[in-house]
Protein backbone atom coordinates (compact mmCIF):
# COMPACT_ATOMS: atom_id res chain seq x y z
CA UNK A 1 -23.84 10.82 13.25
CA UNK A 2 -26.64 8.30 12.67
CA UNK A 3 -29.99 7.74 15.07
CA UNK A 4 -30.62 4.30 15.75
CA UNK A 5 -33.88 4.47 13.87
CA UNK A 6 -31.59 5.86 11.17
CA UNK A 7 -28.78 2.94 11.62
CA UNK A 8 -31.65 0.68 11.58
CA UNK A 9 -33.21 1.52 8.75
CA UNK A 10 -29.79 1.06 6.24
CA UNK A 11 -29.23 -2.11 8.04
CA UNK A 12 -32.59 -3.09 7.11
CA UNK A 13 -31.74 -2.53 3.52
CA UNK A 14 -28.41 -3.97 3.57
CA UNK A 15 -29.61 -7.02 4.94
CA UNK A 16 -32.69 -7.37 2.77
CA UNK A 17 -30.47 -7.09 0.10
CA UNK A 18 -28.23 -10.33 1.24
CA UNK A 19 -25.14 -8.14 2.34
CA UNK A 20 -25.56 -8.85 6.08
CA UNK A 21 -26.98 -10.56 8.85
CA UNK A 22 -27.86 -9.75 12.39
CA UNK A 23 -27.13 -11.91 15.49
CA UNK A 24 -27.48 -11.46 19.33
CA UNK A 25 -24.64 -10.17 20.68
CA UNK A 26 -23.15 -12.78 23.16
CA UNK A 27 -22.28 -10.29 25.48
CA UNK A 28 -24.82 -7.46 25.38
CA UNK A 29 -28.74 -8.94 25.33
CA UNK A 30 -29.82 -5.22 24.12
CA UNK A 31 -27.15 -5.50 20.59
CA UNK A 32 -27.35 -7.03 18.06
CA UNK A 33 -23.54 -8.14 15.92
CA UNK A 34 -23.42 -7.24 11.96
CA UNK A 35 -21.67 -9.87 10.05
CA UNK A 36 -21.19 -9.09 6.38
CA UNK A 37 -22.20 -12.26 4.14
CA UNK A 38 -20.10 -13.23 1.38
CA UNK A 39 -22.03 -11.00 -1.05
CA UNK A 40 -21.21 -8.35 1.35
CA UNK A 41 -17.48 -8.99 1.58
CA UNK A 42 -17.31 -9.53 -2.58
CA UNK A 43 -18.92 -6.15 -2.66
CA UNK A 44 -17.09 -4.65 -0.18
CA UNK A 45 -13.72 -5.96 -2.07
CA UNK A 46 -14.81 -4.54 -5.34
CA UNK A 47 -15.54 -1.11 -4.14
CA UNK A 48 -11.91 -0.91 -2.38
CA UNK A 49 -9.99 -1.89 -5.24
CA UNK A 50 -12.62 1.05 -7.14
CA UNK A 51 -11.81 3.52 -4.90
CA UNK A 52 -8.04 2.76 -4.94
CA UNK A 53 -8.20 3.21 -8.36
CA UNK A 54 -9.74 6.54 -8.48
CA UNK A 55 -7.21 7.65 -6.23
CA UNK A 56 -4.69 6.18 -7.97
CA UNK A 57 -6.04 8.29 -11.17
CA UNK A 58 -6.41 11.33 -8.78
CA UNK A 59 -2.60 11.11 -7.66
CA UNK A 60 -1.42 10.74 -11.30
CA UNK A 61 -1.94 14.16 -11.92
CA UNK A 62 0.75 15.55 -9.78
CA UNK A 63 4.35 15.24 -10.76
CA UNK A 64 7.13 13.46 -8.67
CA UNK A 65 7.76 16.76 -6.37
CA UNK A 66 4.08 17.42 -5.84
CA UNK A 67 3.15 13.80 -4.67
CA UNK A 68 6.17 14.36 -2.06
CA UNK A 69 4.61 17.74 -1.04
CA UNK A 70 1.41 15.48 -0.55
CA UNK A 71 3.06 12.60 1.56
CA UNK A 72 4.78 15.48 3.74
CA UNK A 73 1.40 17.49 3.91
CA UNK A 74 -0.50 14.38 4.89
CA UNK A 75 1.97 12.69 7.41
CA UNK A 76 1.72 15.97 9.34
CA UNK A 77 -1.73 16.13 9.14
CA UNK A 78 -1.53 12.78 10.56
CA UNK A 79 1.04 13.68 12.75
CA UNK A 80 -1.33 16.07 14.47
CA UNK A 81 -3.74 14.54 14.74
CA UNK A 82 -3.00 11.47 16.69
CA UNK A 83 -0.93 13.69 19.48
């Protein structure tokens, strides 16, 4: 969903900002590998357990019955989608 200009260019960000780094790819002279650095991962971590969270707040809001609609709903959905 991204042109490699596009891809570039947020990599170029992310990496000026100390979250990554870029090597040659081993196997493949024309790529490059993306290794988070251990800013990267500690921000990485902290947005996960954020976004749990606000799910976690989301979810709260339904009432035993309605979160097993919800776990129905969605392992159908999921269901379908891997056949």
């Amino acid at each position: 969903m991204l042109t490699t200009g596009g891809m570039t260019g947020r990599l170029d960000k992310l990496e000026r900002a100390g979250l990554l780094r870029r090597s040659p790819d081993p196997h493949d002279r024309r790529g490059l590998q993306v290794t988070l650095t251990e800013e990267g991962l500690r921000l990485i971590d902290a947005a996960v357990v954020a976004g749990l969270a606000e799910q976690t707040e989301a979810l709260s809001a339904l009432d035993e019955q309605s979160s097993r609609q919800l776990a129905d709903l969605l392992r159908e959905l999921l269901l379908a989608t891997e056949r």
